[in-house]
Protein backbone atom coordinates (compact mmCIF):
# COMPACT_ATOMS: atom_id res chain seq x y z
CA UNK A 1 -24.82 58.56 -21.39
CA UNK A 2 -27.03 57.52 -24.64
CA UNK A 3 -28.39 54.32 -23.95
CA UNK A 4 -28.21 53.09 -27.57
CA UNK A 5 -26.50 49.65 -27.64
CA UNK A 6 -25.75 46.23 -25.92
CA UNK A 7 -22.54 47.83 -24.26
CA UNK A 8 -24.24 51.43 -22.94
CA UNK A 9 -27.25 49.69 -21.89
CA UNK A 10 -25.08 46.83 -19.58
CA UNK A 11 -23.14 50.09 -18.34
CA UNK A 12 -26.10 51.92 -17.62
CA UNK A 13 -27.53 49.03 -15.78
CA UNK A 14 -24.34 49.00 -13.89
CA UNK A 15 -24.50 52.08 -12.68
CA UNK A 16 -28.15 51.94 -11.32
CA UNK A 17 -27.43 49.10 -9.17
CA UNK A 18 -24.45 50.75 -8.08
CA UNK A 19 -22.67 47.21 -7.83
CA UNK A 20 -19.30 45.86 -9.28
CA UNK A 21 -19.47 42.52 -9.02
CA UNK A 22 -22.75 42.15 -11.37
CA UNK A 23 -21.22 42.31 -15.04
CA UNK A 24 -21.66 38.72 -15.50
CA UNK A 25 -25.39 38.68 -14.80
CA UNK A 26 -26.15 41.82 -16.47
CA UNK A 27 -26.89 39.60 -19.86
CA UNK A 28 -29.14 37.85 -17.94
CA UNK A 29 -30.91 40.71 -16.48
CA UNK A 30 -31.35 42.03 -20.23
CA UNK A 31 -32.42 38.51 -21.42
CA UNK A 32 -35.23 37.80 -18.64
CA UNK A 33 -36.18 41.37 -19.13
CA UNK A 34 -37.10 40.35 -23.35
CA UNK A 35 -38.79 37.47 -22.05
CA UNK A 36 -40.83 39.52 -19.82
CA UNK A 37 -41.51 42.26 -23.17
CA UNK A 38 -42.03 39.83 -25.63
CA UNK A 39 -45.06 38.67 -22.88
CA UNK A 40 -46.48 42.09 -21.99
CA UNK A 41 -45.91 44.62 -25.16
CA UNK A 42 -48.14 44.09 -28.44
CA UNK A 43 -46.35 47.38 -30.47
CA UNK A 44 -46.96 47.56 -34.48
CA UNK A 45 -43.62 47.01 -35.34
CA UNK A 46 -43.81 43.70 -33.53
CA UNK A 47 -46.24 42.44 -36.84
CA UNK A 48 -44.72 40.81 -39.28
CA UNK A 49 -46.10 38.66 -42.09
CA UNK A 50 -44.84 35.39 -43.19
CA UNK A 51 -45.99 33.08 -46.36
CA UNK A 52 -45.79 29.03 -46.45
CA UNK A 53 -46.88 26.21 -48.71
CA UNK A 54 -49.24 24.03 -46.45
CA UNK A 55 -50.30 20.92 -47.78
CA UNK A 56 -50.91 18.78 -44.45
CA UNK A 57 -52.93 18.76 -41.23
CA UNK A 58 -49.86 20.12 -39.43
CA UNK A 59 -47.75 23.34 -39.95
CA UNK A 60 -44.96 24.81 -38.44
CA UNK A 61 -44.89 28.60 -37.50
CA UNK A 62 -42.77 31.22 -37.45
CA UNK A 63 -39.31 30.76 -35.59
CA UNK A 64 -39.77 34.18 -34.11
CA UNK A 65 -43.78 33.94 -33.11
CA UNK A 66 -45.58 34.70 -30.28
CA UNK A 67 -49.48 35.24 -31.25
CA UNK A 68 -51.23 35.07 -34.75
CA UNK A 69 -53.23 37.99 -35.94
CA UNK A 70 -54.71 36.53 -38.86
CA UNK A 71 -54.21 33.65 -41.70
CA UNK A 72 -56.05 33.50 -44.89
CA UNK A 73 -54.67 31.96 -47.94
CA UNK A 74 -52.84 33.85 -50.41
CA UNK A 75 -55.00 35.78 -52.96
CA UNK A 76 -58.65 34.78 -50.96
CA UNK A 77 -60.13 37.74 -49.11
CA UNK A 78 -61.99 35.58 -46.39
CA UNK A 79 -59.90 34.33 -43.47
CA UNK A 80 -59.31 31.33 -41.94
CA UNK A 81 -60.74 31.25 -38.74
CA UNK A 82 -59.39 30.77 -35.40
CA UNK A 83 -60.99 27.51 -33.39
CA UNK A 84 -60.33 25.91 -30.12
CA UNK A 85 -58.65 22.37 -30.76
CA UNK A 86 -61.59 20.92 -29.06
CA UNK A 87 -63.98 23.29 -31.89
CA UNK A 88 -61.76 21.37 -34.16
CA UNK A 89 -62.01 18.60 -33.26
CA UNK A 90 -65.49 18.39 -33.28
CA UNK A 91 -65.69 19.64 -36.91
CA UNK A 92 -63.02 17.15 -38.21
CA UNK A 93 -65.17 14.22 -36.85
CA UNK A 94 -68.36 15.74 -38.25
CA UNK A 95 -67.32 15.50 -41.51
CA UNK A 96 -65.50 12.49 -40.96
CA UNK A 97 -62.00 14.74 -41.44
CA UNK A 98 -62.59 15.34 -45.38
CA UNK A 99 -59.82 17.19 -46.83
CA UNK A 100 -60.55 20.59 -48.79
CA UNK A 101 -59.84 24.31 -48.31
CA UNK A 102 -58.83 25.06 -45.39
CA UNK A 103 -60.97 27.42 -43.34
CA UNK A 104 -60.36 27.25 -39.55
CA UNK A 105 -57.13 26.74 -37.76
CA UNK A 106 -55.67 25.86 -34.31
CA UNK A 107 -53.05 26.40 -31.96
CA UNK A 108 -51.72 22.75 -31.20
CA UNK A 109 -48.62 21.56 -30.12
CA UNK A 110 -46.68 24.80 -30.75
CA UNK A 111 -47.76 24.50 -34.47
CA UNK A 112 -50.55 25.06 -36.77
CA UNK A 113 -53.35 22.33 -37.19
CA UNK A 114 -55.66 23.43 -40.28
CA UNK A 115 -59.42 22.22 -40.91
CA UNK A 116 -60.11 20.68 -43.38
CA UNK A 117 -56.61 19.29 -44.11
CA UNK A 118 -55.80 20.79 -47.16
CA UNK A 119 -56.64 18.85 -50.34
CA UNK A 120 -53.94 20.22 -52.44
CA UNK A 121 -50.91 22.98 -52.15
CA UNK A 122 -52.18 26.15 -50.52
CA UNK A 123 -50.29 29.22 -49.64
CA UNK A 124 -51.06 31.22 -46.37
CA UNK A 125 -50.56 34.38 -45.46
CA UNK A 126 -49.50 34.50 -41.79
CA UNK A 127 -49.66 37.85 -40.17
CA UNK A 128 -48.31 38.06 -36.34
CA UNK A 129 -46.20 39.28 -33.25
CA UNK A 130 -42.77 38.07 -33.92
CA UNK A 131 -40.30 38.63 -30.67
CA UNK A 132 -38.12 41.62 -30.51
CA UNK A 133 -34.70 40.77 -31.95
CA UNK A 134 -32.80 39.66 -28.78
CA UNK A 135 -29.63 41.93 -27.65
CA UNK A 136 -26.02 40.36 -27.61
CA UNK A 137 -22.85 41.22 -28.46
CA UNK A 138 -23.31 40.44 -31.75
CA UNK A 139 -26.48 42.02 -32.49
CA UNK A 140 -26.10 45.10 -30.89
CA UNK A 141 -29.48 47.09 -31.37
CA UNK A 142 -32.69 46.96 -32.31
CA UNK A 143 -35.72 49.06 -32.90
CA UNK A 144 -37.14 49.06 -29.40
CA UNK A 145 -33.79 49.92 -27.68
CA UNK A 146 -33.80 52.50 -30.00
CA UNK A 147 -37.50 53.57 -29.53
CA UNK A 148 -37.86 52.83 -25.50
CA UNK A 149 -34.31 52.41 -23.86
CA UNK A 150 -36.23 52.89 -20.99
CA UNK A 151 -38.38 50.08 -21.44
CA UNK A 152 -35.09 48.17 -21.52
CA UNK A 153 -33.24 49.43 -18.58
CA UNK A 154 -36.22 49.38 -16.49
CA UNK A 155 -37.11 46.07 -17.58
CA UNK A 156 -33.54 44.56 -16.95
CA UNK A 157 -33.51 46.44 -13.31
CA UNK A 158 -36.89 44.91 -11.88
CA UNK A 159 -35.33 41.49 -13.41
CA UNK A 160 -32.30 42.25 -11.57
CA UNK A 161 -34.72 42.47 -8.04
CA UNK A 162 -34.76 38.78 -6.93
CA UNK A 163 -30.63 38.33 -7.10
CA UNK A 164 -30.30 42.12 -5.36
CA UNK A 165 -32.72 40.68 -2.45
CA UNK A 166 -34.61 43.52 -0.49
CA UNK A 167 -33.30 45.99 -2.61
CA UNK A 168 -35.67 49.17 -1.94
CA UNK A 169 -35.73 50.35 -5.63
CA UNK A 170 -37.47 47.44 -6.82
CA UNK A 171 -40.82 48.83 -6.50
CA UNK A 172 -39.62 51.92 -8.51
CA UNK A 173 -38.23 50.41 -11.37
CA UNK A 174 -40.92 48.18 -11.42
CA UNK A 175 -43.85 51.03 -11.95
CA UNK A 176 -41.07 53.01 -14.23
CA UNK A 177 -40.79 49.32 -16.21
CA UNK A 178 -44.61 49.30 -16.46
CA UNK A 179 -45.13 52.66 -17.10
CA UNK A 180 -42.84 52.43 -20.32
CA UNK A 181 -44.63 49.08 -21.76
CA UNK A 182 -48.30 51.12 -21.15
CA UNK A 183 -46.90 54.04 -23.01
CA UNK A 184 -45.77 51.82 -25.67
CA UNK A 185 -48.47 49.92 -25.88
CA UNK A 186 -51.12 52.96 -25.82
CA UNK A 187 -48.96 54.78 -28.58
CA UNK A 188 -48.99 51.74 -30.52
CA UNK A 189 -52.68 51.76 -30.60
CA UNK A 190 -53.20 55.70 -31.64
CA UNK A 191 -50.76 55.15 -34.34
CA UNK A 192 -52.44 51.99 -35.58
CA UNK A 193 -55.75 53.87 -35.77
CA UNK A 194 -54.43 57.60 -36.59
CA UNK A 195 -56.39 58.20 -39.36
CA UNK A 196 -59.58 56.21 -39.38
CA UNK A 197 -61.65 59.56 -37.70
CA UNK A 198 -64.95 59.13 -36.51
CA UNK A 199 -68.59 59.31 -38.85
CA UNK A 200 -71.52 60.77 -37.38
CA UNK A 201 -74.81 60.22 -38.97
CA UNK A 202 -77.10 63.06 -38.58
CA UNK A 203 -80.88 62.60 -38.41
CA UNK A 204 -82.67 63.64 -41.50
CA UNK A 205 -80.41 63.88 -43.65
């Protein structure tokens, strides 16, 4: 059986457990099993880029992120650079907090704190992981159930472990689970860099 959707993957799950009293925690199996993904697997088509108008100390970020790649405003080459909140701190009270371009940023309260606060309308480029688009019945598929249903399956049996109890397959579908998110992730890499090649310099010439 292709494991291509919601439905086949809750069936397939099914019938690796070999239980049939388990189709009303199979969603949750699937859903701890994104949580657990969206941790653990950094894969290209997890980047997306987002643009917003900041004009304030505090920003809000993308509904769907998970970790920021870079930020530089829109049409500036140089970057905004990444700071600790106590780096920023520091910097806002050494310049006793005067507004201007913004040129470092912060993680803080599960939003975006800029330094300096911006003096005017700025737009910023935000590129990042977003979370893979969540399973249900409703929203069927998506690109790594299509890529990696066995990063799925695998990842929804080792979720499915703790409510089993003692089940002797854990272990299995656990190295199979992290075996898939490796491959994923090491693929990810050589197709991020394909390309580049490698320079040697020779001596004397």
């Amino acid at each position: 059986m292709a494991i291509n959707t919601y439905a086949t993957l809750k069936s397939a799950i099914a019938d690796w457990v070999n239980r049939e009293d388990l189709t009303a925690v199979i969603p949750s199996f699937i859903a701890l099993a994104e949580a657990d993904i969206n941790r653990t697997l950094r894969d290209y088509r997890m980047e997306k880029r987002s643009t917003a108008t900041v004009s304030t100390q505090y920003s809000a970020l993308p509904a769907d992120w998970i970790e920021t790649i870079r930020i530089q405003i829109s049409g500036d080459p140089s970057r905004i650079e990444l700071a600790s909140n106590a780096a920023l701190a520091d910097m806002r009270y050494s310049r006793a907090d005067r507004a201007g371009k913004p040129t470092h940023y912060a993680h803080t309260a599960g939003g975006l704190e800029l330094f300096p606060t911006p003096d005017d309308d700025y737009t910023i480029e935000i590129v990042y992981y977003g979370s893979v688009p969540a399973l249900s019945d409703v929203a069927t598929t998506n690109w790594l159930l299509t890529a990696a249903p066995d990063a799925y399956l695998y990842g929804a049996l080792t979720q499915s472990a703790p409510y089993l109890k003692d089940d002797q397959r854990a272990a299995v579908w656990s190295g199979l689970y992290q075996n898939a998110i490796n491959s994923l992730n090491s693929a990810s890499e050589q197709t991020r860099y394909s390309g580049t090649g490698l320079r040697f310099r020779i001596r004397g010439l």
